[in-house]
C-alpha atoms as a PDB file:
ATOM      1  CA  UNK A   1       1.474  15.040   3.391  1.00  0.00           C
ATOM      2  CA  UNK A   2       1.685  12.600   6.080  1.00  0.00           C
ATOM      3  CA  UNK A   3       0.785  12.476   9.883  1.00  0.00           C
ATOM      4  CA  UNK A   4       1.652   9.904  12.525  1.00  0.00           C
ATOM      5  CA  UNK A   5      -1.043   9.645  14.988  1.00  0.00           C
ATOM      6  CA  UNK A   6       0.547  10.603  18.203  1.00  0.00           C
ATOM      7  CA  UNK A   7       3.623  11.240  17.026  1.00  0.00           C
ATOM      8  CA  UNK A   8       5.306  14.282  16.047  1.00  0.00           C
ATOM      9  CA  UNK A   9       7.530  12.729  13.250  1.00  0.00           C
ATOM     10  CA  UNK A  10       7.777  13.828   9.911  1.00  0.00           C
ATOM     11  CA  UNK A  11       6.962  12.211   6.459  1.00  0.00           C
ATOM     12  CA  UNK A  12      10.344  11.403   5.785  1.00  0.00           C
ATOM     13  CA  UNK A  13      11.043   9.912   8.985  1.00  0.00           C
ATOM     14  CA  UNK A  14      12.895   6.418   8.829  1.00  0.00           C
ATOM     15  CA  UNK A  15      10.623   3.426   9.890  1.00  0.00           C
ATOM     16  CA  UNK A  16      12.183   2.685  12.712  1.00  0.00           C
ATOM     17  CA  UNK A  17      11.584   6.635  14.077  1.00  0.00           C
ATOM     18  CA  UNK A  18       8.003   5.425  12.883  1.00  0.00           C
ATOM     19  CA  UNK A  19       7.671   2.246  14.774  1.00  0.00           C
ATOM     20  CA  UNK A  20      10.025   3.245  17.613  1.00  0.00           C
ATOM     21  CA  UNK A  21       7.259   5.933  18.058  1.00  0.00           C
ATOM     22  CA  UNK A  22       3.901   4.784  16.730  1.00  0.00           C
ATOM     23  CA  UNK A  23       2.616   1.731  15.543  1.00  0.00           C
ATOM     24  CA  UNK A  24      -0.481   3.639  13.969  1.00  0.00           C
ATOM     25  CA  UNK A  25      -0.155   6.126  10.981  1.00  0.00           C
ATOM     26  CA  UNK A  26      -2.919   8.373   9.876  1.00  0.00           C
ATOM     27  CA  UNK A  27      -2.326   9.392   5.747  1.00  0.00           C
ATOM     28  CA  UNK A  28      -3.942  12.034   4.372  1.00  0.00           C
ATOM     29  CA  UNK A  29      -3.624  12.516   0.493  1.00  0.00           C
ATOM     30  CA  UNK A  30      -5.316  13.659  -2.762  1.00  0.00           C
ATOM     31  CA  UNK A  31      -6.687  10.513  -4.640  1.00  0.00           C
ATOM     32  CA  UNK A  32      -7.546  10.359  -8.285  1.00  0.00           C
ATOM     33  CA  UNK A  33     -11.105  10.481  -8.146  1.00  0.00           C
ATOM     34  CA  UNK A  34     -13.387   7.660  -7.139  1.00  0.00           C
ATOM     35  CA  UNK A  35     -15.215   8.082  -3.992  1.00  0.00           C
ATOM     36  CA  UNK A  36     -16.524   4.744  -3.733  1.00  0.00           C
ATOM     37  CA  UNK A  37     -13.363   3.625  -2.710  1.00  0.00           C
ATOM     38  CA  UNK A  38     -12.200   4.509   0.994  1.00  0.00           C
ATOM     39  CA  UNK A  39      -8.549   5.301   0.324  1.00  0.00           C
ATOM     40  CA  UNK A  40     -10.185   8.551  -1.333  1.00  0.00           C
ATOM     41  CA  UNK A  41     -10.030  10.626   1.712  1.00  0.00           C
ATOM     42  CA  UNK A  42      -7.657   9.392   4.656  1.00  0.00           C
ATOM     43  CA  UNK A  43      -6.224   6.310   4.918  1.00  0.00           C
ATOM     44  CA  UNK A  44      -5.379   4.424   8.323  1.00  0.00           C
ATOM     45  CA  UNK A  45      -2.493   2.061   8.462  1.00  0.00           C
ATOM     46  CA  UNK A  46      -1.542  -0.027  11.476  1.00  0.00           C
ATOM     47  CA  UNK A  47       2.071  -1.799  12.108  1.00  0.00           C
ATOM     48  CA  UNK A  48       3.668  -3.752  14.734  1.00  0.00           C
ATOM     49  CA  UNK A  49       7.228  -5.358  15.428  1.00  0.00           C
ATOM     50  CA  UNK A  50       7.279  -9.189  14.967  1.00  0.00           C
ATOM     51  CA  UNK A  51      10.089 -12.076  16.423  1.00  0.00           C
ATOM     52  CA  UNK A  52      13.646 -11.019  17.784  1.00  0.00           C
ATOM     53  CA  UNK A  53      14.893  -9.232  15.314  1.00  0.00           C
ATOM     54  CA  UNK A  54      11.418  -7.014  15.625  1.00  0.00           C
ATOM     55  CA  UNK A  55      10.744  -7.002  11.474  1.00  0.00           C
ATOM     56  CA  UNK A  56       8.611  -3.983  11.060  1.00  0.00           C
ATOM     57  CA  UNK A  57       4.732  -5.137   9.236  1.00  0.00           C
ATOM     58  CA  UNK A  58       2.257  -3.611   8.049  1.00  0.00           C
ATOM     59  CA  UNK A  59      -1.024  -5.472   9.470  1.00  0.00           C
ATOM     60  CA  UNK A  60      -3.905  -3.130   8.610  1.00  0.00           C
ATOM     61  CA  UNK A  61      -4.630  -0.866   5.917  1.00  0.00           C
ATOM     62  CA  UNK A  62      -8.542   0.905   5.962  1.00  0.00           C
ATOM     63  CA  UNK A  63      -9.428  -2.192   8.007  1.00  0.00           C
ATOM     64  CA  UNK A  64      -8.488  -4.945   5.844  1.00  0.00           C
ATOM     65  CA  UNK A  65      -5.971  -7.392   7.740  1.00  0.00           C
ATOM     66  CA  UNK A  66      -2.541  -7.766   5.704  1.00  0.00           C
ATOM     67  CA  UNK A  67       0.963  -9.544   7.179  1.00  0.00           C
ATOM     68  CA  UNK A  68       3.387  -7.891   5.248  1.00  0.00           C
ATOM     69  CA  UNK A  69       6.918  -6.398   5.827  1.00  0.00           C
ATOM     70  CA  UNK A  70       6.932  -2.350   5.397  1.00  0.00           C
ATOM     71  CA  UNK A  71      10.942  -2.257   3.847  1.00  0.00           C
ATOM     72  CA  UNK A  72      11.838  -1.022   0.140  1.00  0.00           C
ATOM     73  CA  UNK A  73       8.631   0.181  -2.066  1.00  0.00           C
ATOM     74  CA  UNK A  74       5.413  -0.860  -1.334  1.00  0.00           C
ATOM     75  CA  UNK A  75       2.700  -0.711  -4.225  1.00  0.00           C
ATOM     76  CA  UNK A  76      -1.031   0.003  -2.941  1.00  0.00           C
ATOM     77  CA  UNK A  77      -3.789  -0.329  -5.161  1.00  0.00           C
ATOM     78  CA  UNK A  78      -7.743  -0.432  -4.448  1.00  0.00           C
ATOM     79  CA  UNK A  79     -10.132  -1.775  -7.354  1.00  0.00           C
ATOM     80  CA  UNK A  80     -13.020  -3.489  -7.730  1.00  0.00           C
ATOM     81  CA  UNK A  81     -12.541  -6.400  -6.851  1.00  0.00           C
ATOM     82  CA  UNK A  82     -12.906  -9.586 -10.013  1.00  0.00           C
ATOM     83  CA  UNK A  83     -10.999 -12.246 -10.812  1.00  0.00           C
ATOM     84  CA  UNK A  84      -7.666 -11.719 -13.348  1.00  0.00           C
ATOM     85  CA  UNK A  85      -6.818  -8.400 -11.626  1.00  0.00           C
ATOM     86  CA  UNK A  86      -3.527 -10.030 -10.035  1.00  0.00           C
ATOM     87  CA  UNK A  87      -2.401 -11.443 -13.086  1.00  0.00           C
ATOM     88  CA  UNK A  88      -2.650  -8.367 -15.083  1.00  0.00           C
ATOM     89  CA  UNK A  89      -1.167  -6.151 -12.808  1.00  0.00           C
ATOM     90  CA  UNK A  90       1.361  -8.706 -12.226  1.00  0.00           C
ATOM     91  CA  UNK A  91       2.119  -9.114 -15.970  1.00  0.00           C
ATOM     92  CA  UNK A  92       2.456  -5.528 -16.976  1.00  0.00           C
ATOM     93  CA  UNK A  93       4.655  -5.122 -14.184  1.00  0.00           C
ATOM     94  CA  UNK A  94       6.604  -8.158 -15.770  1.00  0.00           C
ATOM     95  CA  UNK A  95       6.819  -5.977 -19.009  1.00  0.00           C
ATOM     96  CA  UNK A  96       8.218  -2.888 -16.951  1.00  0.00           C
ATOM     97  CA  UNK A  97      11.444  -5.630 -15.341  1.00  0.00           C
ATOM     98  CA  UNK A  98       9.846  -4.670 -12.123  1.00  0.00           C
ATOM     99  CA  UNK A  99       9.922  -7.815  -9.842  1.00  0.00           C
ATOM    100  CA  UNK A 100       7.002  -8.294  -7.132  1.00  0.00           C
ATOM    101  CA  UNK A 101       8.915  -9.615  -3.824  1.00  0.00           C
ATOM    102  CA  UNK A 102       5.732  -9.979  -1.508  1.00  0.00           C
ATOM    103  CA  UNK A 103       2.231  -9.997  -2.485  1.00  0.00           C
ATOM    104  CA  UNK A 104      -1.739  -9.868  -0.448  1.00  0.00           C
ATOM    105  CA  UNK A 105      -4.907  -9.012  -1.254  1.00  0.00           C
ATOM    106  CA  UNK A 106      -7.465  -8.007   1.148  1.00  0.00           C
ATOM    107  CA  UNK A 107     -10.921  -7.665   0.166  1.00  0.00           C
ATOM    108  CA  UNK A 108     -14.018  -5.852   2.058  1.00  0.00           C
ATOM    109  CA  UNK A 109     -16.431  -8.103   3.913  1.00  0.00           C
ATOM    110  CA  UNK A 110     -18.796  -8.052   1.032  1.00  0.00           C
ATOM    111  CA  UNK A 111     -15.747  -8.836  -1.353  1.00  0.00           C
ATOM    112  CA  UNK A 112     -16.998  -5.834  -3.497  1.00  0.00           C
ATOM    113  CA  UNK A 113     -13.751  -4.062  -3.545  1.00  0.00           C
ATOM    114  CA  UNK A 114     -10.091  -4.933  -2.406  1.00  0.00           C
ATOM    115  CA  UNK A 115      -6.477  -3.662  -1.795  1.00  0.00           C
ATOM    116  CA  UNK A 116      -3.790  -4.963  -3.183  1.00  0.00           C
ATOM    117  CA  UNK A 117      -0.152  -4.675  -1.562  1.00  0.00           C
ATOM    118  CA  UNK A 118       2.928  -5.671  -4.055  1.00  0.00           C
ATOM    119  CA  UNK A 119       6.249  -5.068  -1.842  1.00  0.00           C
ATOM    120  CA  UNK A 120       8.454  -4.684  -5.559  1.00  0.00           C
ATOM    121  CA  UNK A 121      12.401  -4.544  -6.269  1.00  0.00           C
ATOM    122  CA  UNK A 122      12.492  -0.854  -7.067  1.00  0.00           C
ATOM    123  CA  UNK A 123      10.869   2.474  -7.662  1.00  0.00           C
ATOM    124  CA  UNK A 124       7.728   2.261 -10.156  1.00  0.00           C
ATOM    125  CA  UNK A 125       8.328   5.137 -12.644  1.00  0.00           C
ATOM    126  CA  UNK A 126       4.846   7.077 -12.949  1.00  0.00           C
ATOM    127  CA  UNK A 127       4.341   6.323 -16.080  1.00  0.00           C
ATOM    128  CA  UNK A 128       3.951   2.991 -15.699  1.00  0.00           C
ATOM    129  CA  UNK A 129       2.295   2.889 -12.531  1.00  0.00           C
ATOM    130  CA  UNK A 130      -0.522   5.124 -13.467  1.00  0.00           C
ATOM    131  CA  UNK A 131      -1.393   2.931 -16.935  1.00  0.00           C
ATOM    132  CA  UNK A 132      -0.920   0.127 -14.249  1.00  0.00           C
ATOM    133  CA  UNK A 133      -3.885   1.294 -11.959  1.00  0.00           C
ATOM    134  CA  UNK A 134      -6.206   2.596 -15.298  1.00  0.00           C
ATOM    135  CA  UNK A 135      -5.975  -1.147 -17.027  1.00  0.00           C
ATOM    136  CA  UNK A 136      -7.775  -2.045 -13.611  1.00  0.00           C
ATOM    137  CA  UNK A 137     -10.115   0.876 -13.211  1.00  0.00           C
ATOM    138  CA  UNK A 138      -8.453   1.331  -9.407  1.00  0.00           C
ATOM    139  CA  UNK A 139      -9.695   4.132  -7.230  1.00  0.00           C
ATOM    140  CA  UNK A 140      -6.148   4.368  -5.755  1.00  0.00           C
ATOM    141  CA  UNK A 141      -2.447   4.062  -7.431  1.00  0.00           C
ATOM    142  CA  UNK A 142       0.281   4.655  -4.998  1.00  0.00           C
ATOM    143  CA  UNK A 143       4.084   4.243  -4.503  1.00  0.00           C
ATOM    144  CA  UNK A 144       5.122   3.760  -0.857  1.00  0.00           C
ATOM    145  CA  UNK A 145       8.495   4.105  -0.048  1.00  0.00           C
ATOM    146  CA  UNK A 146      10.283   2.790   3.198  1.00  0.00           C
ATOM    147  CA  UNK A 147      13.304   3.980   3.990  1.00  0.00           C
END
């Protein structure tokens, strides 16, 4: 379930009811299981509009700084953070023909953990996402879709 902070819009709501009414999103959802990871229990997301054309962004997730357009399907991932965890996720995402369009990382101050945001060409069928997130022992696996 989803709630926009001071907003009365629901989940499926288009972006732009989204943005035109809130530029900060409060998500509330059931996470696999680690609670080391801060994603576990509510999530806090923070958007703006950007140039003329006002391209809707993503520019804070948990309070970890990202620059990244929120359009099409948005894969969000926190892990440990170590080196090779880009590559692999990028390569078995290779194997599914699933094409990553935008990529950041953002890791905590301490550079213990990270998320990782892969704006990709199309739905991510669950079963590969969720052999996806296991291969890198993430706390959090999830499909974003904007619409």
């Amino acid at each position: 379930m989803v709630w926009f902070q001071n907003a009365p819009v629901p989940a499926y709501a288009s972006m732009n009811t989204v943005a035109a009414a809130s530029s900060s999103a409060t998500i509330v959802a059931a996470s696999p299981d680690v609670s080391r990871f801060a994603i576990s229990a509510a999530v806090t997301v923070s958007g703006t509009l950007t140039g003329r054309s006002q391209v809707h962004k993503l520019v804070e997730v948990n309070g970890r700084h990202f620059d990244l357009r929120a359009e099409g399907d948005l894969l969000l991932m926190e892990y440990a953070d170590r080196p090779g965890v880009m590559g692999r996720v990028g390569s078995l995402l290779g194997e599914a023909a699933v094409n990553i369009e935008a990529a950041q990382i953002s890791q905590t101050t301490d550079g213990a953990d990270a998320i990782m945001l892969l704006r990709v060409d199309r739905p991510i069928d669950p079963g590969v996402l969720e052999p996806i997130g296991a291969s890198i022992g993430a706390g959090t696996t999830r499909l974003i879709s904007f619409e």
